[in-house]
PDB file of N, CA and C in Angstrom:
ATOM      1  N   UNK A   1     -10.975 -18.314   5.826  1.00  0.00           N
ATOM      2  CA  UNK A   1     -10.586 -18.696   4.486  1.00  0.00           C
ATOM      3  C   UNK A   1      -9.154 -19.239   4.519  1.00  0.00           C
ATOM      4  N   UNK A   2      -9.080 -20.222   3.432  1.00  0.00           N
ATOM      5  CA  UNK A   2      -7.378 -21.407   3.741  1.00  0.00           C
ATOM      6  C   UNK A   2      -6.560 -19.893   3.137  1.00  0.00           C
ATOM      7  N   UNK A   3      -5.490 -19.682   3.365  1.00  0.00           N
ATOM      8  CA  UNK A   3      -4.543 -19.079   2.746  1.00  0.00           C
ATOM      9  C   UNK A   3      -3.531 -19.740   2.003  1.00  0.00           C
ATOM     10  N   UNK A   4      -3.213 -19.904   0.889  1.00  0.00           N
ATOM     11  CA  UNK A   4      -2.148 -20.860  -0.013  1.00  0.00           C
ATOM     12  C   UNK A   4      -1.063 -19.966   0.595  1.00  0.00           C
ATOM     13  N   UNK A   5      -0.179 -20.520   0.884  1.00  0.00           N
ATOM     14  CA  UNK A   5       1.588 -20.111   1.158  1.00  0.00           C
ATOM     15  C   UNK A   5       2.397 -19.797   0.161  1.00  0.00           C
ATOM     16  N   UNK A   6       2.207 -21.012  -0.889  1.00  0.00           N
ATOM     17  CA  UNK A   6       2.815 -20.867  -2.320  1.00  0.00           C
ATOM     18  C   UNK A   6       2.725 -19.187  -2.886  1.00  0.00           C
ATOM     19  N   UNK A   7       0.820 -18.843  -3.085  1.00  0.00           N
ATOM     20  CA  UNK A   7       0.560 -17.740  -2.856  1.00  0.00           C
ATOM     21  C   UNK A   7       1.099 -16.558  -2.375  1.00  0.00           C
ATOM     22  N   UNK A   8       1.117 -16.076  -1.031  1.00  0.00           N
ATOM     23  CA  UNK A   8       1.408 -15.766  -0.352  1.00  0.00           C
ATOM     24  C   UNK A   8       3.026 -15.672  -0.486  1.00  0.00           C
ATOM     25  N   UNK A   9       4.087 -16.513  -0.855  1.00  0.00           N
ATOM     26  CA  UNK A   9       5.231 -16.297  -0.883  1.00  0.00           C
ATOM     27  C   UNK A   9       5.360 -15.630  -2.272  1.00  0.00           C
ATOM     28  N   UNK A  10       4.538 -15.659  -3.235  1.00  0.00           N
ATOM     29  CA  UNK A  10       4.680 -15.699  -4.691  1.00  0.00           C
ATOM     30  C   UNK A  10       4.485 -13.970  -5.007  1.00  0.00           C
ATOM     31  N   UNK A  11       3.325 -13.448  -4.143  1.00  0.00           N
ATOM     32  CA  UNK A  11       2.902 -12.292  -4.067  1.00  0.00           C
ATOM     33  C   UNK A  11       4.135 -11.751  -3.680  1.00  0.00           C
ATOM     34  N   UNK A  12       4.989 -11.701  -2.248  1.00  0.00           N
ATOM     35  CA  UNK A  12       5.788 -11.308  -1.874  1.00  0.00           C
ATOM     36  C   UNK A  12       7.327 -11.018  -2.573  1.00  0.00           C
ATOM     37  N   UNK A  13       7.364 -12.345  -3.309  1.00  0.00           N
ATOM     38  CA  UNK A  13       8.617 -12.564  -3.799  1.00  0.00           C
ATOM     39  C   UNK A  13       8.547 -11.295  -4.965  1.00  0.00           C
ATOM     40  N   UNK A  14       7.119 -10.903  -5.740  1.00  0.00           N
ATOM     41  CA  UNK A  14       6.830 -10.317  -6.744  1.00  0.00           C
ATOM     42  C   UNK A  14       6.898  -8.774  -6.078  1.00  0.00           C
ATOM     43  N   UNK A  15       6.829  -8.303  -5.404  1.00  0.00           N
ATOM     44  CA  UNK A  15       6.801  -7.436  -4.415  1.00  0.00           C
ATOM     45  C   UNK A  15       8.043  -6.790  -4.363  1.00  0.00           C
ATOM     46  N   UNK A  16       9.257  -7.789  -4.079  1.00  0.00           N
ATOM     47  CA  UNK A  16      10.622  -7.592  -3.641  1.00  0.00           C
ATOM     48  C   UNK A  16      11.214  -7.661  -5.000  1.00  0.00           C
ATOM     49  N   UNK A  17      10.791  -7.744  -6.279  1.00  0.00           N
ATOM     50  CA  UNK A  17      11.619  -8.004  -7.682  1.00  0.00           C
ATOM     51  C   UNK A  17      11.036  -7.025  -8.175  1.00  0.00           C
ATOM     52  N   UNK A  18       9.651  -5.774  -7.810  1.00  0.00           N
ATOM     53  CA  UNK A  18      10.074  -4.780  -8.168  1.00  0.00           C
ATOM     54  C   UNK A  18      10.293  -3.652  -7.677  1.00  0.00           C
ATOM     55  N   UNK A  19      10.556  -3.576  -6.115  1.00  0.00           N
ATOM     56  CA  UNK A  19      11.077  -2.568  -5.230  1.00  0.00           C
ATOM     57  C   UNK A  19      12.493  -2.730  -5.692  1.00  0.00           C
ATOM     58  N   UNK A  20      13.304  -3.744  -6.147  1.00  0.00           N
ATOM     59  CA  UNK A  20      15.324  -3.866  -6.470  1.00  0.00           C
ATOM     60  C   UNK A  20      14.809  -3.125  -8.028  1.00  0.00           C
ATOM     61  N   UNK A  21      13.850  -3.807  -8.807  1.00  0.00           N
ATOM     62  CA  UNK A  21      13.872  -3.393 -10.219  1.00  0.00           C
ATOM     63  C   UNK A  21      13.769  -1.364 -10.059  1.00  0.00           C
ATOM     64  N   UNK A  22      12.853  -0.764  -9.178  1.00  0.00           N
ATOM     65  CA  UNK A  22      12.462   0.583  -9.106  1.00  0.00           C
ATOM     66  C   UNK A  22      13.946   1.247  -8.578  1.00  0.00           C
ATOM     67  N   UNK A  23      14.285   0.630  -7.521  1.00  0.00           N
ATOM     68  CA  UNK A  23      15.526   0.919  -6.230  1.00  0.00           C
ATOM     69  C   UNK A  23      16.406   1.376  -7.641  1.00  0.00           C
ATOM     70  N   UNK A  24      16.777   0.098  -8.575  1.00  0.00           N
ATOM     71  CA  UNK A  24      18.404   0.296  -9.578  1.00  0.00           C
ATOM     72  C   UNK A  24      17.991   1.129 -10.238  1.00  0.00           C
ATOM     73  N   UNK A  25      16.409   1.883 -11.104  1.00  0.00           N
ATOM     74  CA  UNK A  25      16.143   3.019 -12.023  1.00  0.00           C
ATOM     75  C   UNK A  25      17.459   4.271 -11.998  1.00  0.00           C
ATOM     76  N   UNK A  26      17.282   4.880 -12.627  1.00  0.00           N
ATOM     77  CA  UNK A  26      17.796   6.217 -12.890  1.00  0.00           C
ATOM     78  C   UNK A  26      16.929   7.355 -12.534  1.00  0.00           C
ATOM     79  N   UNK A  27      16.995   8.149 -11.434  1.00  0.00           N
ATOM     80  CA  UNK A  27      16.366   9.211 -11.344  1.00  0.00           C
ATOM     81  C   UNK A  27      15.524  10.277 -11.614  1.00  0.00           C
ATOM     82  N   UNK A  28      14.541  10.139 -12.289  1.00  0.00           N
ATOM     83  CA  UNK A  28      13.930  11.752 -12.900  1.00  0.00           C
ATOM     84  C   UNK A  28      12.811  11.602 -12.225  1.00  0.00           C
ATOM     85  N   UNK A  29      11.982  13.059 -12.413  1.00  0.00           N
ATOM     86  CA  UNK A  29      10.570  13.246 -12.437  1.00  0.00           C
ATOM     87  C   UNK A  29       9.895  11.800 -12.521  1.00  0.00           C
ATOM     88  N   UNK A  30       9.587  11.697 -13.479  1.00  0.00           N
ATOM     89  CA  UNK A  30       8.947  10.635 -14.189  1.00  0.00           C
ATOM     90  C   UNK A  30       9.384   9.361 -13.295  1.00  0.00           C
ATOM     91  N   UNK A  31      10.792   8.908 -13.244  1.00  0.00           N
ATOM     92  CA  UNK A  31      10.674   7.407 -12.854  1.00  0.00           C
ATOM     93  C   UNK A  31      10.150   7.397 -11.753  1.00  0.00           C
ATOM     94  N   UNK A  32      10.593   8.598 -11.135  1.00  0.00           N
ATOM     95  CA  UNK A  32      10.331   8.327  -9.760  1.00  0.00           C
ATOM     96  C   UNK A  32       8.650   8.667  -9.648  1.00  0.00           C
ATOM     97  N   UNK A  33       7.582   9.257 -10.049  1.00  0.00           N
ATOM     98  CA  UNK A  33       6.292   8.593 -10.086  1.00  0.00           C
ATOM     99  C   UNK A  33       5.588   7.882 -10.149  1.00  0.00           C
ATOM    100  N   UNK A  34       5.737   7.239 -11.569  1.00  0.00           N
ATOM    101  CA  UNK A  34       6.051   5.803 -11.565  1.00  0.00           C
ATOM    102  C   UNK A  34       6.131   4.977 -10.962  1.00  0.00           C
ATOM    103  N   UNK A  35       7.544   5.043 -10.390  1.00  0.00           N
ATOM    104  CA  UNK A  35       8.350   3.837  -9.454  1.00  0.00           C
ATOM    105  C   UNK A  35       7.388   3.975  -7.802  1.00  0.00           C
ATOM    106  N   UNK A  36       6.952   5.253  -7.824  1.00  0.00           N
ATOM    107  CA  UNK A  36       6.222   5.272  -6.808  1.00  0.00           C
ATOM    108  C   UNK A  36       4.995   4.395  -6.525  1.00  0.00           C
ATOM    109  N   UNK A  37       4.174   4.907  -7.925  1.00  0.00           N
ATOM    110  CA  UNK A  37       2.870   4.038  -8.002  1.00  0.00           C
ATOM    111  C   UNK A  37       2.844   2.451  -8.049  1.00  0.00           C
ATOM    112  N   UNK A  38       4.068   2.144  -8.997  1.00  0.00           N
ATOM    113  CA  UNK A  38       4.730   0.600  -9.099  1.00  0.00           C
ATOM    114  C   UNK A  38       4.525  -0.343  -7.929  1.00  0.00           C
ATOM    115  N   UNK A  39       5.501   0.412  -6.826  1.00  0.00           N
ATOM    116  CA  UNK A  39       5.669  -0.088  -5.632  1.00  0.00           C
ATOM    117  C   UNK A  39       4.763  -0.316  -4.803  1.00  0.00           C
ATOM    118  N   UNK A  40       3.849   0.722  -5.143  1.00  0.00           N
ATOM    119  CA  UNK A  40       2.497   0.711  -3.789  1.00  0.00           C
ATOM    120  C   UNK A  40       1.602  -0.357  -4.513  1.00  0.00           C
ATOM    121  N   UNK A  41       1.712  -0.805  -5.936  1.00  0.00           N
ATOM    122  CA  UNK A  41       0.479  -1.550  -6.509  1.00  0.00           C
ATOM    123  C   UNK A  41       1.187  -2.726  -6.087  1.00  0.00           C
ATOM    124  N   UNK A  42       2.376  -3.282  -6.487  1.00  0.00           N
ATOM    125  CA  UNK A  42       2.843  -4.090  -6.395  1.00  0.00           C
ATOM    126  C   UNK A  42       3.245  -4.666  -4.641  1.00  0.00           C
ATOM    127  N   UNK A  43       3.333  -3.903  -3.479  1.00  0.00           N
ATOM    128  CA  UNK A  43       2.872  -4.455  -2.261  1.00  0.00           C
ATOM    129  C   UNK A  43       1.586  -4.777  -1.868  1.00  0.00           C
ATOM    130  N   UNK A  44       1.010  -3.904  -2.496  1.00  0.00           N
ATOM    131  CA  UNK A  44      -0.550  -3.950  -1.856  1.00  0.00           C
ATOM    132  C   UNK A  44      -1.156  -5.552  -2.249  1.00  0.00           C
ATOM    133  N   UNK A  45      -0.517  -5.975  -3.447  1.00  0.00           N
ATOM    134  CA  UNK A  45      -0.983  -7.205  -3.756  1.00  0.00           C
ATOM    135  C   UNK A  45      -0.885  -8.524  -2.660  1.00  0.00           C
ATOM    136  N   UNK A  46       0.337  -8.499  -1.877  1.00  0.00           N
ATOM    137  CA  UNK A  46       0.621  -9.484  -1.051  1.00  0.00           C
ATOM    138  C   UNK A  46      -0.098  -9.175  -0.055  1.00  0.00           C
ATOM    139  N   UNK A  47      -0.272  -7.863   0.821  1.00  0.00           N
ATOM    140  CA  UNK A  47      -0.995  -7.627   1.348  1.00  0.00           C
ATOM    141  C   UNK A  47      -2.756  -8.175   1.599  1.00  0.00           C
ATOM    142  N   UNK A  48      -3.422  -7.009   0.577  1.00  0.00           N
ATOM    143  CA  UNK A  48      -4.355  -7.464   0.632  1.00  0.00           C
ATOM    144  C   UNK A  48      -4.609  -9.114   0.456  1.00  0.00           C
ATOM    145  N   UNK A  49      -3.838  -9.711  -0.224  1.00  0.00           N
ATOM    146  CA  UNK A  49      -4.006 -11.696  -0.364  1.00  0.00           C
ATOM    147  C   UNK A  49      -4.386 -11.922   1.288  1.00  0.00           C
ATOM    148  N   UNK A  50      -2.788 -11.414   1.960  1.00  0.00           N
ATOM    149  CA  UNK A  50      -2.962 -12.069   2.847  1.00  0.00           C
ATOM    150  C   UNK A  50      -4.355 -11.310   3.983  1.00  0.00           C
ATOM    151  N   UNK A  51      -4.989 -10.600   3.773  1.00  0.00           N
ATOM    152  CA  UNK A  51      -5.950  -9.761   4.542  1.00  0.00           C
ATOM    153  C   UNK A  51      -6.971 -10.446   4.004  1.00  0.00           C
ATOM    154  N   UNK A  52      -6.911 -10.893   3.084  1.00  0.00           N
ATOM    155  CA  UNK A  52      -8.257 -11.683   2.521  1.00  0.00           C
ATOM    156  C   UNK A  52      -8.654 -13.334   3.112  1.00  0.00           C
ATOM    157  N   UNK A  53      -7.236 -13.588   3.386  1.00  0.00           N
ATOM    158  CA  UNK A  53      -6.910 -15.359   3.506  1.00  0.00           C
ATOM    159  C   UNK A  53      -7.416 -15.167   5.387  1.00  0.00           C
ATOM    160  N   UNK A  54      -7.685 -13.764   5.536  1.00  0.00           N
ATOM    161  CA  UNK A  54      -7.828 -13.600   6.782  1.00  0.00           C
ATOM    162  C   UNK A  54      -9.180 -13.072   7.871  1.00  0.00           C
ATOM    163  N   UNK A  55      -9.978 -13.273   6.532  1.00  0.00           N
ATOM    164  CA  UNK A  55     -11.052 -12.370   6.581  1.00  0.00           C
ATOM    165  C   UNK A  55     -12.282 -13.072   7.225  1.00  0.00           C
ATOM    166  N   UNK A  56     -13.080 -12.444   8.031  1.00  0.00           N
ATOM    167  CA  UNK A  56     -14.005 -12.661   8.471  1.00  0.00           C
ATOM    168  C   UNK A  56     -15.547 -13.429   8.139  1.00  0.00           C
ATOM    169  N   UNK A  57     -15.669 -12.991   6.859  1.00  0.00           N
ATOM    170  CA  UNK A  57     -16.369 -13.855   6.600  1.00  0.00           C
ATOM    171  C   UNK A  57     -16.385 -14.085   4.877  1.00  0.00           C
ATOM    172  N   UNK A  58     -17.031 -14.583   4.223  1.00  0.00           N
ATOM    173  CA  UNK A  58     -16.554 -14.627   2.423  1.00  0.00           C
ATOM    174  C   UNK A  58     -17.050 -13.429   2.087  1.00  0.00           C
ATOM    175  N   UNK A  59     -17.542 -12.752   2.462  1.00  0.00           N
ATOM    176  CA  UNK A  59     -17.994 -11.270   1.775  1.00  0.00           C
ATOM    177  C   UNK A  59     -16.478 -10.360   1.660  1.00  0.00           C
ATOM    178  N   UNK A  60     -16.393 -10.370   3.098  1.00  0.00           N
ATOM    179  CA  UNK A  60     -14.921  -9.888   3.344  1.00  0.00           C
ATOM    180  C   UNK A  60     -13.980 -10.377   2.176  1.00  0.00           C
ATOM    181  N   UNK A  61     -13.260 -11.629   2.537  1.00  0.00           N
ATOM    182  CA  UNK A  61     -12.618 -12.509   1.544  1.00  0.00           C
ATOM    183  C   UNK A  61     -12.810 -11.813   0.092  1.00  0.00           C
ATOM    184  N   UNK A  62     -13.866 -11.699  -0.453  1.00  0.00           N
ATOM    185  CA  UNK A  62     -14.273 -11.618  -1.599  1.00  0.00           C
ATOM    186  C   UNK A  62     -13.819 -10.128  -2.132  1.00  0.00           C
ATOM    187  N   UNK A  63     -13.780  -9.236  -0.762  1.00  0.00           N
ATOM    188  CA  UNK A  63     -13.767  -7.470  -1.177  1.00  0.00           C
ATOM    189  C   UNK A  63     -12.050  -7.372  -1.079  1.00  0.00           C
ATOM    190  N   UNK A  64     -11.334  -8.166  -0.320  1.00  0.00           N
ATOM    191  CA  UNK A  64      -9.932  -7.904  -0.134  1.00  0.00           C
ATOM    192  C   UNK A  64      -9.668  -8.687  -1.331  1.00  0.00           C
ATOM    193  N   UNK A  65      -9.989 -10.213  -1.761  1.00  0.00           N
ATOM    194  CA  UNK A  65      -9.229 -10.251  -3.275  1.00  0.00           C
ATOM    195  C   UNK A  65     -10.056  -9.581  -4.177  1.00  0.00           C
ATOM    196  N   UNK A  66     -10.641  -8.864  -4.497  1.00  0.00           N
ATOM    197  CA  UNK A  66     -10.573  -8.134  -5.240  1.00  0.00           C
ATOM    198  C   UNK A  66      -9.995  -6.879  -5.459  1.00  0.00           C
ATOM    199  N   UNK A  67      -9.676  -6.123  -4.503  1.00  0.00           N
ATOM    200  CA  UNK A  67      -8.445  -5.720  -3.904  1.00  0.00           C
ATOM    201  C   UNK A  67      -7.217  -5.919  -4.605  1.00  0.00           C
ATOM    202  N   UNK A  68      -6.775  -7.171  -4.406  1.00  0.00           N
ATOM    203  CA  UNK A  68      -5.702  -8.075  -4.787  1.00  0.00           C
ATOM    204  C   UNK A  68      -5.567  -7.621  -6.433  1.00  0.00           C
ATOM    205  N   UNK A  69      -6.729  -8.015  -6.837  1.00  0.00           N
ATOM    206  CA  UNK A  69      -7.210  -8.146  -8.556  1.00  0.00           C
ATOM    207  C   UNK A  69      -6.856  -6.688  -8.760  1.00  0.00           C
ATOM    208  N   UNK A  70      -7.152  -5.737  -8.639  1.00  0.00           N
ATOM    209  CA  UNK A  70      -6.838  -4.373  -9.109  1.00  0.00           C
ATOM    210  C   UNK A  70      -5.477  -4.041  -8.766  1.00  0.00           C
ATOM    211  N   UNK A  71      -5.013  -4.681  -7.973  1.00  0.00           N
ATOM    212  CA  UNK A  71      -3.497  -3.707  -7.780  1.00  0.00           C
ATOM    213  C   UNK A  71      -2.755  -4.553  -8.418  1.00  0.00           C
ATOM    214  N   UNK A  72      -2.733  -5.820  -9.044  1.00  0.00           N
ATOM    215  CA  UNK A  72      -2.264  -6.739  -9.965  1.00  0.00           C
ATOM    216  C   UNK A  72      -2.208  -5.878 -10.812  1.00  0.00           C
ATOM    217  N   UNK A  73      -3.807  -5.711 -11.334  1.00  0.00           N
ATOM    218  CA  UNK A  73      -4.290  -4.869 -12.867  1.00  0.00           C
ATOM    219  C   UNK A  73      -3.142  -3.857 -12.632  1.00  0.00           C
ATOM    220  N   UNK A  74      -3.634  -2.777 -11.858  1.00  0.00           N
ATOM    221  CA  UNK A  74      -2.277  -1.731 -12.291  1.00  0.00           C
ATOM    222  C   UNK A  74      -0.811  -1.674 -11.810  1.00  0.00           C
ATOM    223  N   UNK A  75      -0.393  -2.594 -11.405  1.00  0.00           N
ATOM    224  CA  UNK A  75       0.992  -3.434 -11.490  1.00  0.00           C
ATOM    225  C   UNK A  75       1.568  -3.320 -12.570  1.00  0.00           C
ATOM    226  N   UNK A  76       0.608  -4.211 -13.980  1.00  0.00           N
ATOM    227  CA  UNK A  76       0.442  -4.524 -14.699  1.00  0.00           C
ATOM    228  C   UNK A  76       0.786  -2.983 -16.216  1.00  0.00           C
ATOM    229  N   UNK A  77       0.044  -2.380 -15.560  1.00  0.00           N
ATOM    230  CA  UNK A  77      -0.154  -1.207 -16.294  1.00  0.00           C
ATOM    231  C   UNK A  77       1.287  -0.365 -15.784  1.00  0.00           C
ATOM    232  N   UNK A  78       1.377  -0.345 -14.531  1.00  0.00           N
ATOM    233  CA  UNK A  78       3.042   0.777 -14.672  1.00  0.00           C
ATOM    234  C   UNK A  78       4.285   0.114 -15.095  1.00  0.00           C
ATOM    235  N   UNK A  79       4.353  -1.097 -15.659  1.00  0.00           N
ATOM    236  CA  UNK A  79       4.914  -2.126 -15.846  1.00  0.00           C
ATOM    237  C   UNK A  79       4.921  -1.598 -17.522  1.00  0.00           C
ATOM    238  N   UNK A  80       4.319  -1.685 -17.957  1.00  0.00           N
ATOM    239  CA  UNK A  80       4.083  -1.526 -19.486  1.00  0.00           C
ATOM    240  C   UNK A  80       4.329   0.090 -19.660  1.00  0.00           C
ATOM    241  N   UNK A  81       4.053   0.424 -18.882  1.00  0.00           N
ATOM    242  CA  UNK A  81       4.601   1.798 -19.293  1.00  0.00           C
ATOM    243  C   UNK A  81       6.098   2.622 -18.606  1.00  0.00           C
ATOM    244  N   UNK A  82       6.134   1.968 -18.026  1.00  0.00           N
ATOM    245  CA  UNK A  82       7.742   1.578 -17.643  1.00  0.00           C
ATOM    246  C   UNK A  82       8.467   1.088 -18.723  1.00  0.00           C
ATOM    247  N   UNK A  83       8.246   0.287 -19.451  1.00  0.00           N
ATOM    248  CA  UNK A  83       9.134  -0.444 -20.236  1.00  0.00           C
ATOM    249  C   UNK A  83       8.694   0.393 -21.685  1.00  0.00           C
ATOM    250  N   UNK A  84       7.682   0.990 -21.896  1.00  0.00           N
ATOM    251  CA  UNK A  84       7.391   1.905 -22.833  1.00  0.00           C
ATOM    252  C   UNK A  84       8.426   2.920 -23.158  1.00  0.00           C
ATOM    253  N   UNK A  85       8.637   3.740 -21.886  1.00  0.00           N
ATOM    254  CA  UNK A  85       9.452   4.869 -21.621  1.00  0.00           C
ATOM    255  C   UNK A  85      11.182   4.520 -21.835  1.00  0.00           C
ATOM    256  N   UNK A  86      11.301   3.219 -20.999  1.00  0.00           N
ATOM    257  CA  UNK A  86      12.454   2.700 -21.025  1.00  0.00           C
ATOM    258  C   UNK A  86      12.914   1.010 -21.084  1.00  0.00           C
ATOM    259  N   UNK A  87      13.514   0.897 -22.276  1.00  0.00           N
ATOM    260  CA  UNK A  87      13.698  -0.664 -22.351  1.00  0.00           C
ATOM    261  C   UNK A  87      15.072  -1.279 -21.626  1.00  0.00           C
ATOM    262  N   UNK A  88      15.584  -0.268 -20.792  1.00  0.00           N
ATOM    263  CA  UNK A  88      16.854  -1.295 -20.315  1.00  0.00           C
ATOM    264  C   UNK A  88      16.794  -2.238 -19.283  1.00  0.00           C
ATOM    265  N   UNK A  89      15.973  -2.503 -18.654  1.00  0.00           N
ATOM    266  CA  UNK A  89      15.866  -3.547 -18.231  1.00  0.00           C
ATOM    267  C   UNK A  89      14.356  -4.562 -18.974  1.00  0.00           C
ATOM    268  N   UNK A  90      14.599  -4.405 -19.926  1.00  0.00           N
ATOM    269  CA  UNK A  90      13.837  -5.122 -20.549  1.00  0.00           C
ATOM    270  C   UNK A  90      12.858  -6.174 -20.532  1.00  0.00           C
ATOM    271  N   UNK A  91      14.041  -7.167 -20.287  1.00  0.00           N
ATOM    272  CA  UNK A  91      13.764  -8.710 -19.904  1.00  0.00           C
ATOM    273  C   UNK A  91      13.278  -8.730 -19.047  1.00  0.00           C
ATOM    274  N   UNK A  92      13.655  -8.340 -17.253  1.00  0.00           N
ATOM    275  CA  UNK A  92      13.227  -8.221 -16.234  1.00  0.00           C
ATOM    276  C   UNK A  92      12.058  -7.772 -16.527  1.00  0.00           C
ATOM    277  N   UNK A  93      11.579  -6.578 -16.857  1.00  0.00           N
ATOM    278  CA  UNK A  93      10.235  -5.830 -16.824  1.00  0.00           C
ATOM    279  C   UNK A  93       8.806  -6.813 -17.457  1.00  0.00           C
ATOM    280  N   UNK A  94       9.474  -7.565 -18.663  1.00  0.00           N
ATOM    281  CA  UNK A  94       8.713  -8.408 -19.465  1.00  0.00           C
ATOM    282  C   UNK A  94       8.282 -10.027 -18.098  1.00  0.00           C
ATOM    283  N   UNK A  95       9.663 -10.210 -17.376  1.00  0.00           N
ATOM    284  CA  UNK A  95       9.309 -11.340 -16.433  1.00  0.00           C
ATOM    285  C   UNK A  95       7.865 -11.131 -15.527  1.00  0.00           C
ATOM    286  N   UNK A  96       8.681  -9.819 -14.896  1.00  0.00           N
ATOM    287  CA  UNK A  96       6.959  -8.809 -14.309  1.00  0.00           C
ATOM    288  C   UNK A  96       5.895  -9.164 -14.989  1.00  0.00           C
ATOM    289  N   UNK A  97       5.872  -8.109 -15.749  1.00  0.00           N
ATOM    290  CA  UNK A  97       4.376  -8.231 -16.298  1.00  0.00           C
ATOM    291  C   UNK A  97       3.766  -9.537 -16.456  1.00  0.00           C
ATOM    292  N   UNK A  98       5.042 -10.478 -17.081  1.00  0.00           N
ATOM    293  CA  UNK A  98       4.449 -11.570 -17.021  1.00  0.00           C
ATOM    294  C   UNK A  98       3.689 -12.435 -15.820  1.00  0.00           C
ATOM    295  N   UNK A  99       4.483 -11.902 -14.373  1.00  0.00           N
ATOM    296  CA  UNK A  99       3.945 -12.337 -13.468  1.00  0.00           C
ATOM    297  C   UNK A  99       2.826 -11.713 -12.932  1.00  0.00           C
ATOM    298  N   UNK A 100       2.457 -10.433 -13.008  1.00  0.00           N
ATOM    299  CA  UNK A 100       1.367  -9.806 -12.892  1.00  0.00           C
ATOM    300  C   UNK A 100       0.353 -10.334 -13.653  1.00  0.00           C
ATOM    301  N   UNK A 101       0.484 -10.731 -14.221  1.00  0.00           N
ATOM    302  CA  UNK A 101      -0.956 -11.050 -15.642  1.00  0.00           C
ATOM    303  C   UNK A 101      -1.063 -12.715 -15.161  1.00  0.00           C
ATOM    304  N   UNK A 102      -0.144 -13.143 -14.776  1.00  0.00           N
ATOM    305  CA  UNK A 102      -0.824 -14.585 -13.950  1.00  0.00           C
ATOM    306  C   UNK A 102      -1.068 -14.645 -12.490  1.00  0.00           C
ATOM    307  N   UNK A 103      -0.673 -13.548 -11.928  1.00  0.00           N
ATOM    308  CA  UNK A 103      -1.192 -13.264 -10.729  1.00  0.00           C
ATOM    309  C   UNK A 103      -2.902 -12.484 -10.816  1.00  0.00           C
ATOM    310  N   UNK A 104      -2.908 -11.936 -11.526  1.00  0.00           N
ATOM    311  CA  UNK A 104      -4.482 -11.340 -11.856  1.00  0.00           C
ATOM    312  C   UNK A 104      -5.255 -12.499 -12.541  1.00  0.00           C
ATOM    313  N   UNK A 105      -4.718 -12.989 -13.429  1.00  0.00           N
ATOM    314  CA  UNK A 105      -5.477 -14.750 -13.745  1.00  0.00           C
ATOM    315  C   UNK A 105      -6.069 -15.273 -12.740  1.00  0.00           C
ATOM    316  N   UNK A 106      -5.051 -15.942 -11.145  1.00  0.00           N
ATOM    317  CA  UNK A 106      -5.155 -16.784 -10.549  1.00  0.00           C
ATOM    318  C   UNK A 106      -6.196 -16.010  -9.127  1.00  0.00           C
ATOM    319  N   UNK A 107      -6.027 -14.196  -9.390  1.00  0.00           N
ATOM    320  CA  UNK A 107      -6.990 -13.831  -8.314  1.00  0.00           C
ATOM    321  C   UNK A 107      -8.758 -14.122  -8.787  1.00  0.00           C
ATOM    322  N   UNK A 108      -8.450 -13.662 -10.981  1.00  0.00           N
ATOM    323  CA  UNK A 108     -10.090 -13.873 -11.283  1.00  0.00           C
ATOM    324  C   UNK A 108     -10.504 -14.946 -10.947  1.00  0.00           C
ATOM    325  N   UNK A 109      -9.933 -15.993 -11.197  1.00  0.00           N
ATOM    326  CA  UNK A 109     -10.577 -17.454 -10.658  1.00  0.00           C
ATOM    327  C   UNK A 109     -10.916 -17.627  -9.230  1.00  0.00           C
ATOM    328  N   UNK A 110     -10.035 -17.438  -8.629  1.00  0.00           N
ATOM    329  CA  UNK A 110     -10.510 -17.453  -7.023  1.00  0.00           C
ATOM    330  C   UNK A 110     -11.637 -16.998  -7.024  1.00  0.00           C
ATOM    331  N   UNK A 111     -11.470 -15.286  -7.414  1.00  0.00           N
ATOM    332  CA  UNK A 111     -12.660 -14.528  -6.824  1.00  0.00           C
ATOM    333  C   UNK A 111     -13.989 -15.120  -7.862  1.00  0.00           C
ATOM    334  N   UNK A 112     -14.305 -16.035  -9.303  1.00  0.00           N
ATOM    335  CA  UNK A 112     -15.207 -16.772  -9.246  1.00  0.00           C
ATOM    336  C   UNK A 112     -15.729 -17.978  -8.681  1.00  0.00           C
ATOM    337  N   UNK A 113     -14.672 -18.387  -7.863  1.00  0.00           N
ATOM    338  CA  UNK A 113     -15.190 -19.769  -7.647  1.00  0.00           C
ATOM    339  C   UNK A 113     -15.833 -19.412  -6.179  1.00  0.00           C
ATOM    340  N   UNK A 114     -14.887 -17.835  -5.973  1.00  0.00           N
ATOM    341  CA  UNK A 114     -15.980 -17.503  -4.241  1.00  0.00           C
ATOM    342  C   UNK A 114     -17.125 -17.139  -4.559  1.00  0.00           C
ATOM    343  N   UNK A 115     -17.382 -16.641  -5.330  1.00  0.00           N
ATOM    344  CA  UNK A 115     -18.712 -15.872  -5.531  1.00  0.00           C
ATOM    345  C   UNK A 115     -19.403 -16.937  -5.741  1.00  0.00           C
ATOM    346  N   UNK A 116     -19.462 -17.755  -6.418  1.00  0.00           N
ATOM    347  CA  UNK A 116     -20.413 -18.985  -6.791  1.00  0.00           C
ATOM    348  C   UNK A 116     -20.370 -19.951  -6.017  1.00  0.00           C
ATOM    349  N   UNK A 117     -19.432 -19.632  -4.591  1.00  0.00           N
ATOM    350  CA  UNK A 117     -20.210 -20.665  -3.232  1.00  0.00           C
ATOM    351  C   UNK A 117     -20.717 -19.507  -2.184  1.00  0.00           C
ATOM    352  N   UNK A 118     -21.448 -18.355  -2.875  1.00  0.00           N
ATOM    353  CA  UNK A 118     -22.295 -17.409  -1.827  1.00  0.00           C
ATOM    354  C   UNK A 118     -23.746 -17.778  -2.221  1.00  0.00           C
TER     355      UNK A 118
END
């Protein structure tokens, strides 16, 4: 399967804007759960892309971005409740989500246009 780079850098870059966003938090219980789950949804996304762009055959392809698609989804979700709890970084948090919700856009499409060349 082709792997887009654009992709692939886009996932990453999203990756590294919220490991600095979790890194600057303030300490408690809470953020740091959170910031935990944040981080692991938000790598796993570049990851699995690129495990998919790498995959053996389109079945494969198809099970790693979807993959992709769920750890977007709850990206998405500790993101909003991050900014629920706490609005000081506000703006930043709102850029996120925003990029999560077009990163889960651009995985549903993929993962229809694979399915409908099986």
């Amino acid at each position: 399967m082709a792997e887009s780079k654009d992709l692939r850098d886009r996932t990453k870059k999203f990756a590294v804007r919220v490991i600095r966003l979790v890194d600057q938090r303030s300490k408690s219980v809470s953020t740091d759960v959170i910031g935990r789950q944040l981080v692991r949804s938000a790598t796993s996304i570049g990851a699995n892309y690129r495990a998919a762009c790498r995959g053996r055959s389109p079945a494969e392809f198809i099970a790693k971005l979807q993959i992709a698609l769920e750890e977007s989804d709850e990206s998405m979700y500790w993101l909003e409740l991050m900014l629920e709890l706490d609005s000081r970084e506000a703006a930043e948090v709102h850029e996120l989500i925003t990029e999560a919700d077009e990163l889960t856009a651009i995985f549903v499409s993929s993962l229809k246009t694979a399915r409908s060349k099986l």
